[in-house]
PDB file of N, CA and C in Angstrom:
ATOM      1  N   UNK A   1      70.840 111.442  80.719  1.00  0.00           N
ATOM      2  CA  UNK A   1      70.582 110.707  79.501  1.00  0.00           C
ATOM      3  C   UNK A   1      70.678 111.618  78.274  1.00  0.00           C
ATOM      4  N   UNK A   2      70.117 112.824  78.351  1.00  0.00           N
ATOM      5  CA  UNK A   2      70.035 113.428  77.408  1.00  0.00           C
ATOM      6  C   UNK A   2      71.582 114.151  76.989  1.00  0.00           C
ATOM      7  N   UNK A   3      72.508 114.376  78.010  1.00  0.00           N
ATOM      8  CA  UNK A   3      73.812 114.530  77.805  1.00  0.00           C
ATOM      9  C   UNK A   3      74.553 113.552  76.822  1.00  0.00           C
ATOM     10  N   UNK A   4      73.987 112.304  76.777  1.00  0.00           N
ATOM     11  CA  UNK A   4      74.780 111.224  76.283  1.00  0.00           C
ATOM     12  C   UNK A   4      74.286 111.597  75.084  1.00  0.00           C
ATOM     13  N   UNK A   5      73.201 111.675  74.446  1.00  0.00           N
ATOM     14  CA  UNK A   5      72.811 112.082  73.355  1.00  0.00           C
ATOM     15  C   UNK A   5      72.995 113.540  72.309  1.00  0.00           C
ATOM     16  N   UNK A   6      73.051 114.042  72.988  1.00  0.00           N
ATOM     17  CA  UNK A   6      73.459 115.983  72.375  1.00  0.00           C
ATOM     18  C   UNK A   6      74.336 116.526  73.329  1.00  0.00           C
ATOM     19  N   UNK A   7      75.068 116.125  74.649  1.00  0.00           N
ATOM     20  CA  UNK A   7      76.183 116.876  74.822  1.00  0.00           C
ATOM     21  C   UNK A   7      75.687 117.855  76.018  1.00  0.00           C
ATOM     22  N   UNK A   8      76.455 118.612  76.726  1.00  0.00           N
ATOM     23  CA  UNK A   8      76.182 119.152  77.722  1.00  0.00           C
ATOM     24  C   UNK A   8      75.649 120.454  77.011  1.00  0.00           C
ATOM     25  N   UNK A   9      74.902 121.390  77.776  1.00  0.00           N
ATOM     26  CA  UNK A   9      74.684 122.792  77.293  1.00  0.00           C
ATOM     27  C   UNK A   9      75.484 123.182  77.322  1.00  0.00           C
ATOM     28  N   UNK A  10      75.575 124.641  75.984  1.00  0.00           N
ATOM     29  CA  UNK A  10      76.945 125.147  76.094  1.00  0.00           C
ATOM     30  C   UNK A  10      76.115 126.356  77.034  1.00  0.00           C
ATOM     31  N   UNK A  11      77.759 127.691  77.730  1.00  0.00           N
ATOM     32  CA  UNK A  11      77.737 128.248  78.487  1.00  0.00           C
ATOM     33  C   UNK A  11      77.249 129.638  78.192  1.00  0.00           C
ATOM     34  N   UNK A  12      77.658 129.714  77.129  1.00  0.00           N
ATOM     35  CA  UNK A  12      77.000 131.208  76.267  1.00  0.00           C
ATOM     36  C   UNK A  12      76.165 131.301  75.653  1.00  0.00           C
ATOM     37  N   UNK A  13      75.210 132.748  75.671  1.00  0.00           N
ATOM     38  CA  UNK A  13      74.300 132.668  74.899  1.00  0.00           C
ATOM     39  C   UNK A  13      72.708 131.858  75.728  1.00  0.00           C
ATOM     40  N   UNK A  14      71.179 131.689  74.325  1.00  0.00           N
ATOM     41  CA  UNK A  14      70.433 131.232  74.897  1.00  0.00           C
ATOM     42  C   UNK A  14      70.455 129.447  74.551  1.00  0.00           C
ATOM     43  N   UNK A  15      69.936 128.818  75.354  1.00  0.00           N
ATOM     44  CA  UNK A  15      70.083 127.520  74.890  1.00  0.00           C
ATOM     45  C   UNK A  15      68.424 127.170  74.568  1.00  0.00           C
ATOM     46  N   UNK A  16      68.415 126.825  73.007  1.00  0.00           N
ATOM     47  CA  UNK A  16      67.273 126.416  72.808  1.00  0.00           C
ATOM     48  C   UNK A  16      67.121 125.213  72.293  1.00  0.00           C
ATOM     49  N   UNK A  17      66.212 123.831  73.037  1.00  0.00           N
ATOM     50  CA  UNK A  17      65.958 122.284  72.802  1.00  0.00           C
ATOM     51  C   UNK A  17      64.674 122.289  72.322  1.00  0.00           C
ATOM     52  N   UNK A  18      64.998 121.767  70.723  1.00  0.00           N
ATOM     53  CA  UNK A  18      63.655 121.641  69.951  1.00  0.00           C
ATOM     54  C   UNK A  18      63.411 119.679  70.151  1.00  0.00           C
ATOM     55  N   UNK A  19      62.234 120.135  70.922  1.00  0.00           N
ATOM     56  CA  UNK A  19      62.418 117.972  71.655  1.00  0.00           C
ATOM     57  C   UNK A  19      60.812 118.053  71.100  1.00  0.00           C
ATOM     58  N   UNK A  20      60.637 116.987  70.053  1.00  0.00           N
ATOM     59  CA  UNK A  20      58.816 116.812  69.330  1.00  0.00           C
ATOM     60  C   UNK A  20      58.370 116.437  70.539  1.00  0.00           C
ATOM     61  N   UNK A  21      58.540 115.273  71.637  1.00  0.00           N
ATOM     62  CA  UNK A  21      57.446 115.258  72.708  1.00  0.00           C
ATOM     63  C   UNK A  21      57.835 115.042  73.901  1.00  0.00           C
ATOM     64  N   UNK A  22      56.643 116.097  74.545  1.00  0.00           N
ATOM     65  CA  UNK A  22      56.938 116.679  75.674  1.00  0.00           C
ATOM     66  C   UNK A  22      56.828 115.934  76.994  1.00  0.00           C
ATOM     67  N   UNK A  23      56.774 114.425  76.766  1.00  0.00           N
ATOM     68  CA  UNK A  23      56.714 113.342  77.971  1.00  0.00           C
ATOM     69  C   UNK A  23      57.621 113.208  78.927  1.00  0.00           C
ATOM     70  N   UNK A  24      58.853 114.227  78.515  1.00  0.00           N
ATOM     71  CA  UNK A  24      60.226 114.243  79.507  1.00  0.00           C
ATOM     72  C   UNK A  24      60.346 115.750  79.147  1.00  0.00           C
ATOM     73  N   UNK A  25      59.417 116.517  79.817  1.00  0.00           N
ATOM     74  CA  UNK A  25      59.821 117.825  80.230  1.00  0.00           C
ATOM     75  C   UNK A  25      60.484 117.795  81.169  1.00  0.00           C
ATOM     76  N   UNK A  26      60.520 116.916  82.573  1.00  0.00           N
ATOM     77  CA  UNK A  26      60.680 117.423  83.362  1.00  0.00           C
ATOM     78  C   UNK A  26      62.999 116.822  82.675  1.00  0.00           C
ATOM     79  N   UNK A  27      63.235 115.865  82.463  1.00  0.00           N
ATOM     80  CA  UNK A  27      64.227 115.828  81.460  1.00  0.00           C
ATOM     81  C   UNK A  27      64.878 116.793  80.833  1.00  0.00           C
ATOM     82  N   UNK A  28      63.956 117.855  79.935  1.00  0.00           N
ATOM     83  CA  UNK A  28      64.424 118.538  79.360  1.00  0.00           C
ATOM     84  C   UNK A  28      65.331 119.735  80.000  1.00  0.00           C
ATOM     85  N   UNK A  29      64.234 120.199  80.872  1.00  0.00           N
ATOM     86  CA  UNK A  29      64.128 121.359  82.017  1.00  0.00           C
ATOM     87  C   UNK A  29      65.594 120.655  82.988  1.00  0.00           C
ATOM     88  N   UNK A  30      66.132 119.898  83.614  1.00  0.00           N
ATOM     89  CA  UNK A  30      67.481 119.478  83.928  1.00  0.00           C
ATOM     90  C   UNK A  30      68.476 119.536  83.163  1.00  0.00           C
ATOM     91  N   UNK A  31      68.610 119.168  81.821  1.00  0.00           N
ATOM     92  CA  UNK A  31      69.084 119.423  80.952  1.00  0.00           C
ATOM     93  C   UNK A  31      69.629 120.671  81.018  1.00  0.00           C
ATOM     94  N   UNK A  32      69.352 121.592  80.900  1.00  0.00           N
ATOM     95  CA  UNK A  32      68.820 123.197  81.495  1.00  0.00           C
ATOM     96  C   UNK A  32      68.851 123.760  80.142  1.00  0.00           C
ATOM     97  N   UNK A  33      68.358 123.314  79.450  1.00  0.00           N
ATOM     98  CA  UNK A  33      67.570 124.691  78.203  1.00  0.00           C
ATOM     99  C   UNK A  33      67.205 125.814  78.668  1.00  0.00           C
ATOM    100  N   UNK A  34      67.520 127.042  77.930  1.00  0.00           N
ATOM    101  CA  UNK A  34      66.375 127.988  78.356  1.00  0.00           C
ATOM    102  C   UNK A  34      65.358 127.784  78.300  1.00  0.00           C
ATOM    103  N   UNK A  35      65.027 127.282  76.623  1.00  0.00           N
ATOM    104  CA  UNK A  35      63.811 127.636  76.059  1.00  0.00           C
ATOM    105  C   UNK A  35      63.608 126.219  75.318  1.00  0.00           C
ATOM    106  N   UNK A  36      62.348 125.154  76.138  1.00  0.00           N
ATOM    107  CA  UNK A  36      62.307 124.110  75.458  1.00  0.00           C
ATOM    108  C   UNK A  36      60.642 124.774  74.145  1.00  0.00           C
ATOM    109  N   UNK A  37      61.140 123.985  72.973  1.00  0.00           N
ATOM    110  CA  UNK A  37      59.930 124.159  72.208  1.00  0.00           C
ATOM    111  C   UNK A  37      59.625 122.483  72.062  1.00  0.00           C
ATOM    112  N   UNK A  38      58.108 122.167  71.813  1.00  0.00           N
ATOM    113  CA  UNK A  38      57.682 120.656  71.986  1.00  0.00           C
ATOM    114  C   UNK A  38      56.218 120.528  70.961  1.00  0.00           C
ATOM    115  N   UNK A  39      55.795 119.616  70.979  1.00  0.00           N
ATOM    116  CA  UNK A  39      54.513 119.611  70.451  1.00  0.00           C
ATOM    117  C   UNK A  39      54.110 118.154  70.899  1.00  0.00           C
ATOM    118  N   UNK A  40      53.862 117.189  69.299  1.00  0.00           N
ATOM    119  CA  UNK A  40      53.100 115.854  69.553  1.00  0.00           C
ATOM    120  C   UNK A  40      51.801 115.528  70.357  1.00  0.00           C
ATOM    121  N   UNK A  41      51.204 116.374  71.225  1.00  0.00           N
ATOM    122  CA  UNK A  41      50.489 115.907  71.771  1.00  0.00           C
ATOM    123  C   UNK A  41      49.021 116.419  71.195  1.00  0.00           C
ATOM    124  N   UNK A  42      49.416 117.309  70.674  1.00  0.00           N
ATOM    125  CA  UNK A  42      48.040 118.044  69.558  1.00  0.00           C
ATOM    126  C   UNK A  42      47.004 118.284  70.753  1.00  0.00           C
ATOM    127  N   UNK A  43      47.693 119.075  71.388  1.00  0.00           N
ATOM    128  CA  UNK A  43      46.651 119.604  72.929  1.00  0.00           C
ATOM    129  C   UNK A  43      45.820 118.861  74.026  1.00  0.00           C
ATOM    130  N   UNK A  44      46.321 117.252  73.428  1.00  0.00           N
ATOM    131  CA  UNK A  44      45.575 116.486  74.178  1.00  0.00           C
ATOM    132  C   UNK A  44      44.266 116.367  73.572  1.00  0.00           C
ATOM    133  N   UNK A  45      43.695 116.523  72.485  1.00  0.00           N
ATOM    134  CA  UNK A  45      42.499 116.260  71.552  1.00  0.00           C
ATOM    135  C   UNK A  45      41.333 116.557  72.357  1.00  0.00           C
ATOM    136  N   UNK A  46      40.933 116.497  73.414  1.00  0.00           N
ATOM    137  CA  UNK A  46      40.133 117.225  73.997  1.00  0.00           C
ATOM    138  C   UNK A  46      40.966 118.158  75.161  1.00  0.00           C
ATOM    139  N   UNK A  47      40.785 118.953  75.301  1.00  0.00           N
ATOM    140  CA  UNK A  47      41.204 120.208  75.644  1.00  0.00           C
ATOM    141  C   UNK A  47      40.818 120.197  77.641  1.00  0.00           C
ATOM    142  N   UNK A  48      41.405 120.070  78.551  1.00  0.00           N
ATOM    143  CA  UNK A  48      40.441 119.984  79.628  1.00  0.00           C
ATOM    144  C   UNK A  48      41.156 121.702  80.489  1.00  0.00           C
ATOM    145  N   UNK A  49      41.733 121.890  80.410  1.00  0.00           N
ATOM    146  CA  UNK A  49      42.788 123.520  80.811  1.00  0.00           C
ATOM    147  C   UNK A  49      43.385 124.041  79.757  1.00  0.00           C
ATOM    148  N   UNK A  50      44.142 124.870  80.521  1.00  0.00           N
ATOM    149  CA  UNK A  50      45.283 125.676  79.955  1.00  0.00           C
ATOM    150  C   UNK A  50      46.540 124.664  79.806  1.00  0.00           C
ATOM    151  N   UNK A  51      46.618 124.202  79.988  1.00  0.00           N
ATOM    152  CA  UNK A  51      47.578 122.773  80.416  1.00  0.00           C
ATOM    153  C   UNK A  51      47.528 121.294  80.799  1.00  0.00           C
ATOM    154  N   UNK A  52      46.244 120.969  80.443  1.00  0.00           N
ATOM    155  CA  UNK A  52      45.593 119.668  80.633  1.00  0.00           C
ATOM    156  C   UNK A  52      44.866 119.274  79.341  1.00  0.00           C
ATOM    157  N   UNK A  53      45.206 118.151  78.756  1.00  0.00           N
ATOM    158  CA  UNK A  53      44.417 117.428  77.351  1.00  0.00           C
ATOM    159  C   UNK A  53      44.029 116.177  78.327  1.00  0.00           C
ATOM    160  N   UNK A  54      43.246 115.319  77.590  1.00  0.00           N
ATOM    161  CA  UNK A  54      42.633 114.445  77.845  1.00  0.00           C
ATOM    162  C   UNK A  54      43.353 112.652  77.458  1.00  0.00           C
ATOM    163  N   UNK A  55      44.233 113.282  76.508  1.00  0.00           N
ATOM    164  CA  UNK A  55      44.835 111.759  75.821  1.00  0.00           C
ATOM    165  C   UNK A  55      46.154 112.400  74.908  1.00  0.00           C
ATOM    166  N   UNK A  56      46.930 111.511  74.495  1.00  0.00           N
ATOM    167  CA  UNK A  56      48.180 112.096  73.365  1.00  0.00           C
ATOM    168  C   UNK A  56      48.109 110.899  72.349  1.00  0.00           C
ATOM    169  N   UNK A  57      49.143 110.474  71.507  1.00  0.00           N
ATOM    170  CA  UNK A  57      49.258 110.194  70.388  1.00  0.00           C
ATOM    171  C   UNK A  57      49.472 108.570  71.318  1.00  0.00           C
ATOM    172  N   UNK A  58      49.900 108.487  72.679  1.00  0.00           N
ATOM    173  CA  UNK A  58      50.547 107.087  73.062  1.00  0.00           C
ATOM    174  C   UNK A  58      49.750 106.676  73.797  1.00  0.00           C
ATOM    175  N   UNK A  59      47.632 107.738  73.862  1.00  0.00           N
ATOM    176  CA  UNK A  59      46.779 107.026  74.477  1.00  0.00           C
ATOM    177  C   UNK A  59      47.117 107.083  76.205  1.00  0.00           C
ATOM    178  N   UNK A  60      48.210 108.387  76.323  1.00  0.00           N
ATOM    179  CA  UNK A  60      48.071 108.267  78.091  1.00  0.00           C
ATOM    180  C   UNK A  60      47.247 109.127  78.221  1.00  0.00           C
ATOM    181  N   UNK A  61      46.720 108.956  79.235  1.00  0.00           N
ATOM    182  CA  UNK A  61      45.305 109.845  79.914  1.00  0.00           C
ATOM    183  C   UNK A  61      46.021 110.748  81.140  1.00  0.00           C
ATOM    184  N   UNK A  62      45.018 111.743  80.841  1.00  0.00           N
ATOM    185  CA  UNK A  62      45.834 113.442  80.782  1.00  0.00           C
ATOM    186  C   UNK A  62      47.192 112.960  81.249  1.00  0.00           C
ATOM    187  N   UNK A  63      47.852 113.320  80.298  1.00  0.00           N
ATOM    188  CA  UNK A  63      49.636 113.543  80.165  1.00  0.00           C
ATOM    189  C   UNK A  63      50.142 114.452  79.980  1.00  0.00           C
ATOM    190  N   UNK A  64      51.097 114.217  81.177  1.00  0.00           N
ATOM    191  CA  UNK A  64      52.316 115.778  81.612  1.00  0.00           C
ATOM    192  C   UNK A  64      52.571 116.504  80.309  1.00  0.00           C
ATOM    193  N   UNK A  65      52.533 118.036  80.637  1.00  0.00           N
ATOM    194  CA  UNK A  65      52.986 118.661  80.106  1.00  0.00           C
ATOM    195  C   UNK A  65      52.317 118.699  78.503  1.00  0.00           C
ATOM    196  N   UNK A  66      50.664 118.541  78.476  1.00  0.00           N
ATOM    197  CA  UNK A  66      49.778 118.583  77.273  1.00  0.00           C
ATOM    198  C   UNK A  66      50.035 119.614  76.802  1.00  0.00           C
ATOM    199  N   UNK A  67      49.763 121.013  77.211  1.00  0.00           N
ATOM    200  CA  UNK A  67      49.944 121.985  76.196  1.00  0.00           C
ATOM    201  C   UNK A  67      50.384 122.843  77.162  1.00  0.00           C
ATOM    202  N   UNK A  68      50.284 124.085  76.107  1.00  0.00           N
ATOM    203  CA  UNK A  68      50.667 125.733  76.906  1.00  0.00           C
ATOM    204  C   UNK A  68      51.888 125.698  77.498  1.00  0.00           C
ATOM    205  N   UNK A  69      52.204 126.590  78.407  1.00  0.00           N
ATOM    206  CA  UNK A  69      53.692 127.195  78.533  1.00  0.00           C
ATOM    207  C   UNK A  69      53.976 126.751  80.183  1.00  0.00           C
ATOM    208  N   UNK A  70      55.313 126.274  80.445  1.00  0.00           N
ATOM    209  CA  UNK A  70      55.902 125.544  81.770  1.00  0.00           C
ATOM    210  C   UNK A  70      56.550 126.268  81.810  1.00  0.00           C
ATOM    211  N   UNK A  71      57.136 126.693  83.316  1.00  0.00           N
ATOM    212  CA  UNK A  71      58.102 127.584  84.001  1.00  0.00           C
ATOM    213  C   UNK A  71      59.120 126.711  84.686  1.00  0.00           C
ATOM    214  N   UNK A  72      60.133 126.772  84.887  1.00  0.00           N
ATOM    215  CA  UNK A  72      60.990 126.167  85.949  1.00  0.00           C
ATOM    216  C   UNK A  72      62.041 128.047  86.250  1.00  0.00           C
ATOM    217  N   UNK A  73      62.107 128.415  87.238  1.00  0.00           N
ATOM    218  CA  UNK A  73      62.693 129.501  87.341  1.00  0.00           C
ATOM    219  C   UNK A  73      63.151 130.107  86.413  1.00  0.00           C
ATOM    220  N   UNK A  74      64.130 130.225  85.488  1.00  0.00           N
ATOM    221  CA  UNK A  74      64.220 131.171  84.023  1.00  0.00           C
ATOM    222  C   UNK A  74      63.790 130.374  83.109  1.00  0.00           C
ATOM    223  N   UNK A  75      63.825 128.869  82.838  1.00  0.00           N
ATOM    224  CA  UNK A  75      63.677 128.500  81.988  1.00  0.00           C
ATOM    225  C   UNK A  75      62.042 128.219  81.147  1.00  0.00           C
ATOM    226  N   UNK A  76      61.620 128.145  80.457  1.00  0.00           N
ATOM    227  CA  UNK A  76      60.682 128.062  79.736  1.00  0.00           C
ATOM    228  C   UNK A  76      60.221 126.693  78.937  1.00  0.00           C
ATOM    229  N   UNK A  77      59.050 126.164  78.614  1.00  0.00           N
ATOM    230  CA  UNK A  77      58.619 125.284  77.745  1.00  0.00           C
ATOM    231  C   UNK A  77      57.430 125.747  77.188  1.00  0.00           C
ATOM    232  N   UNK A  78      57.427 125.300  76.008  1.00  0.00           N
ATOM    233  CA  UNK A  78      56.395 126.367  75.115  1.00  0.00           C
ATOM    234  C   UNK A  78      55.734 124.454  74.638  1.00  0.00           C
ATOM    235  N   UNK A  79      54.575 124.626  74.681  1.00  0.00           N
ATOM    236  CA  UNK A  79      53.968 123.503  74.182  1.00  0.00           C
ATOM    237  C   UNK A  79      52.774 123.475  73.444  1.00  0.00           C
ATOM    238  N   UNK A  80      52.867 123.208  71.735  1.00  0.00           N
ATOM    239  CA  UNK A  80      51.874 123.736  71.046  1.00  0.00           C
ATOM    240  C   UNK A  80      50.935 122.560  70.800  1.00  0.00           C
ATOM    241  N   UNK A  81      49.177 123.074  70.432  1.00  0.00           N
ATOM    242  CA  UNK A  81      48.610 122.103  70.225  1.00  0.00           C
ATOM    243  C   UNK A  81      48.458 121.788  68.645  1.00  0.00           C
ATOM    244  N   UNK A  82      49.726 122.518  67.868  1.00  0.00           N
ATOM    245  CA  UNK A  82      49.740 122.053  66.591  1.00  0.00           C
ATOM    246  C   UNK A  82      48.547 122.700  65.929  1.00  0.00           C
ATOM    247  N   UNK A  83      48.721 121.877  64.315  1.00  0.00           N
ATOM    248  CA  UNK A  83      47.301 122.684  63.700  1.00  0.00           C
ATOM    249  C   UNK A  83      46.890 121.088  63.229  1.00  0.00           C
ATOM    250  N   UNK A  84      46.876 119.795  63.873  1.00  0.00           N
ATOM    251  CA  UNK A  84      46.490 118.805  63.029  1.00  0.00           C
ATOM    252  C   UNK A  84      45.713 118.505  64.022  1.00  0.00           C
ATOM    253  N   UNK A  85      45.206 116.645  63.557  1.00  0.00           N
ATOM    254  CA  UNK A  85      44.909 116.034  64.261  1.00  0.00           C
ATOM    255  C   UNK A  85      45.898 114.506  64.601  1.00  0.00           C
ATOM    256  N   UNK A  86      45.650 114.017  65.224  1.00  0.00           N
ATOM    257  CA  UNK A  86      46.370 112.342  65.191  1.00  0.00           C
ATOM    258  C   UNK A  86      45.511 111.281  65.488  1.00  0.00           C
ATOM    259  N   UNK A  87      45.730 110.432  64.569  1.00  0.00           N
ATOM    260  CA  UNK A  87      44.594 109.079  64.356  1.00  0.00           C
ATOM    261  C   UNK A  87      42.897 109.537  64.315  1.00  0.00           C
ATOM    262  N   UNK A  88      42.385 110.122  64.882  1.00  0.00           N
ATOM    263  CA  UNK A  88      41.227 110.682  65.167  1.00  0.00           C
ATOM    264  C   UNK A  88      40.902 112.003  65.026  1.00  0.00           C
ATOM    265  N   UNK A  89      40.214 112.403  63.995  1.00  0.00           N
ATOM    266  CA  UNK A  89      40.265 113.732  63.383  1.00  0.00           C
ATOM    267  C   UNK A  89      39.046 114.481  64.462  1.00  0.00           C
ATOM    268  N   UNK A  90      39.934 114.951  65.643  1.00  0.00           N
ATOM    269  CA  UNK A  90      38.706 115.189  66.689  1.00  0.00           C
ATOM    270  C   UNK A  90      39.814 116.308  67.571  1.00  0.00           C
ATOM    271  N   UNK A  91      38.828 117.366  67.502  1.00  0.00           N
ATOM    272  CA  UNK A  91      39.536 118.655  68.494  1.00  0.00           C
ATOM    273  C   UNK A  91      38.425 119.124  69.406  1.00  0.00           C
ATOM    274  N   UNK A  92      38.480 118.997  70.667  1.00  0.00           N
ATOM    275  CA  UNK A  92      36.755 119.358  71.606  1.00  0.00           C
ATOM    276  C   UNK A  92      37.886 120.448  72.374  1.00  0.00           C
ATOM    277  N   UNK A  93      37.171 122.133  72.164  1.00  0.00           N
ATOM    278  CA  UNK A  93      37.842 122.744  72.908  1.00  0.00           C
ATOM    279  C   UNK A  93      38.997 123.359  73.447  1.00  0.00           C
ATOM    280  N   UNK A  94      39.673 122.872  71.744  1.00  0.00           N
ATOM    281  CA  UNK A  94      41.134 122.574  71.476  1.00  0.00           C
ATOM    282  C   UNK A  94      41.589 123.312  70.074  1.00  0.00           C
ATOM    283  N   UNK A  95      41.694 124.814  70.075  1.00  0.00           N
ATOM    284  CA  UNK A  95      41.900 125.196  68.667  1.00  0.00           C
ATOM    285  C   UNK A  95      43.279 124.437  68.201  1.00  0.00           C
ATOM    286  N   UNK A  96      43.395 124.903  67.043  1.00  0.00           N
ATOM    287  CA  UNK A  96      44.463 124.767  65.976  1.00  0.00           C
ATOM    288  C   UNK A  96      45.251 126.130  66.400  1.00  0.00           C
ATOM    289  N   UNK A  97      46.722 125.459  66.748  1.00  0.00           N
ATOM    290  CA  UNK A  97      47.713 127.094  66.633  1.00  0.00           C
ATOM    291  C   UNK A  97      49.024 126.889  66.441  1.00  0.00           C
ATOM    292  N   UNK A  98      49.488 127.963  66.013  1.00  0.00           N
ATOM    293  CA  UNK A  98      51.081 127.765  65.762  1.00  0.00           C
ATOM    294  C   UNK A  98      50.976 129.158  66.272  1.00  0.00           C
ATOM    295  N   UNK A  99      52.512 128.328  66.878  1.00  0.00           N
ATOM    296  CA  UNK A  99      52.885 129.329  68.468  1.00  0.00           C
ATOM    297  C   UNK A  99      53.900 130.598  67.494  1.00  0.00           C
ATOM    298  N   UNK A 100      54.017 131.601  67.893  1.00  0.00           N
ATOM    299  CA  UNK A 100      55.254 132.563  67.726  1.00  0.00           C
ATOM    300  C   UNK A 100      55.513 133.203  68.440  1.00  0.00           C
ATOM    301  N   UNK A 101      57.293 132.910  68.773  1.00  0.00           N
ATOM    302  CA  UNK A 101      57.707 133.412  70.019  1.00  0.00           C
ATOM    303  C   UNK A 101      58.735 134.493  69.641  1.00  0.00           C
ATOM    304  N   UNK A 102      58.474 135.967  70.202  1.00  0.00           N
ATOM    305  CA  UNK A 102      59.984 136.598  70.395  1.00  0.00           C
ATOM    306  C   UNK A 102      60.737 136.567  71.275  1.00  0.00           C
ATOM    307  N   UNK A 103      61.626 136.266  70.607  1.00  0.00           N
ATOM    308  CA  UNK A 103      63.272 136.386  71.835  1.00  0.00           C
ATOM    309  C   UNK A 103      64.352 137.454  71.608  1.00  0.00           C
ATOM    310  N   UNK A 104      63.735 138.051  72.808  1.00  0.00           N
ATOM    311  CA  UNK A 104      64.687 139.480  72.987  1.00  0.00           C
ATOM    312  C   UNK A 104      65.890 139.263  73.924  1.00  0.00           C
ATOM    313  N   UNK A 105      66.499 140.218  74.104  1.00  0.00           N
ATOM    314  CA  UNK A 105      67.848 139.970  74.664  1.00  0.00           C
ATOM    315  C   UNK A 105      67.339 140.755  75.948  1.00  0.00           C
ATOM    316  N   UNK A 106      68.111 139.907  76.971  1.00  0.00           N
ATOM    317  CA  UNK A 106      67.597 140.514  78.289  1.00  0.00           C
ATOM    318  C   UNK A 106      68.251 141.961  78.845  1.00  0.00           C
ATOM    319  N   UNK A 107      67.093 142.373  79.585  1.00  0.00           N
ATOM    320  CA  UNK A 107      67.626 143.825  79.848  1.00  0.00           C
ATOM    321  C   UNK A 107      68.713 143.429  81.213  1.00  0.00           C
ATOM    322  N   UNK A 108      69.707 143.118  81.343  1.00  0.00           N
ATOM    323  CA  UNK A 108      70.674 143.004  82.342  1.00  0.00           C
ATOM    324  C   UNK A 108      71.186 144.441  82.816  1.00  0.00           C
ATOM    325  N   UNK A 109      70.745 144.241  84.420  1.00  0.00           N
ATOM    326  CA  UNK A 109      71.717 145.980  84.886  1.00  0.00           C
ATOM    327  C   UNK A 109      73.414 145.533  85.028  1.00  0.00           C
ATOM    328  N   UNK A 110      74.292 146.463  84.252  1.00  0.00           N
ATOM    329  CA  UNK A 110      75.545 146.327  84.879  1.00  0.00           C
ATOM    330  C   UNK A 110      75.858 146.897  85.989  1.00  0.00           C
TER     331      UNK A 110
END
């Protein structure tokens, strides 16, 4: 699906998919991004893990891929809990952050 929309990944280089919400990670991650960046879910407004909120903006209860960082073998998803709130000015356990990521070039042996 997401091919039909932006096209296949290209072959060179890193591939980075800036997708606002993260309800089709597992989507994204097929896709094969390196490096997905995401948000919308504002950490899940109450905070229950490292990777578990309690609710998102569409009211699902704990929903995939709430916050913090997903692995699929090289690839990456970075998932921030933002610095706001949505509809309900309520954060339990759940700071405010904006993520910053470096991207270095990989040490490859020839």
């Amino acid at each position: 699906m997401i091919d039909t929309m932006i096209g296949e990944p290209g072959k060179n280089g890193m591939q980075i998919l800036l997708a606002h919400n993260p309800k089709y990670g597992n989507a994204y991650f097929d896709w094969g991004a390196d490096m997905i960046l995401c948000g919308h879910y504002h950490g899940g407004v109450v905070r229950l893990s490292e990777h578990h909120g309690l609710s998102c903006p569409q009211y699902l209860v704990l929903p995939p891929f709430c916050c913090g960082d997903f692995h699929r073998g090289e690839q990456h998803m970075f998932v921030s809990a933002g610095m706001g709130e949505h509809t309900i000015p309520l954060r339990i356990h759940n700071p405010r952050e904006l993520l910053v990521i470096d991207v270095k070039p990989s040490q490859k042996k020839k």
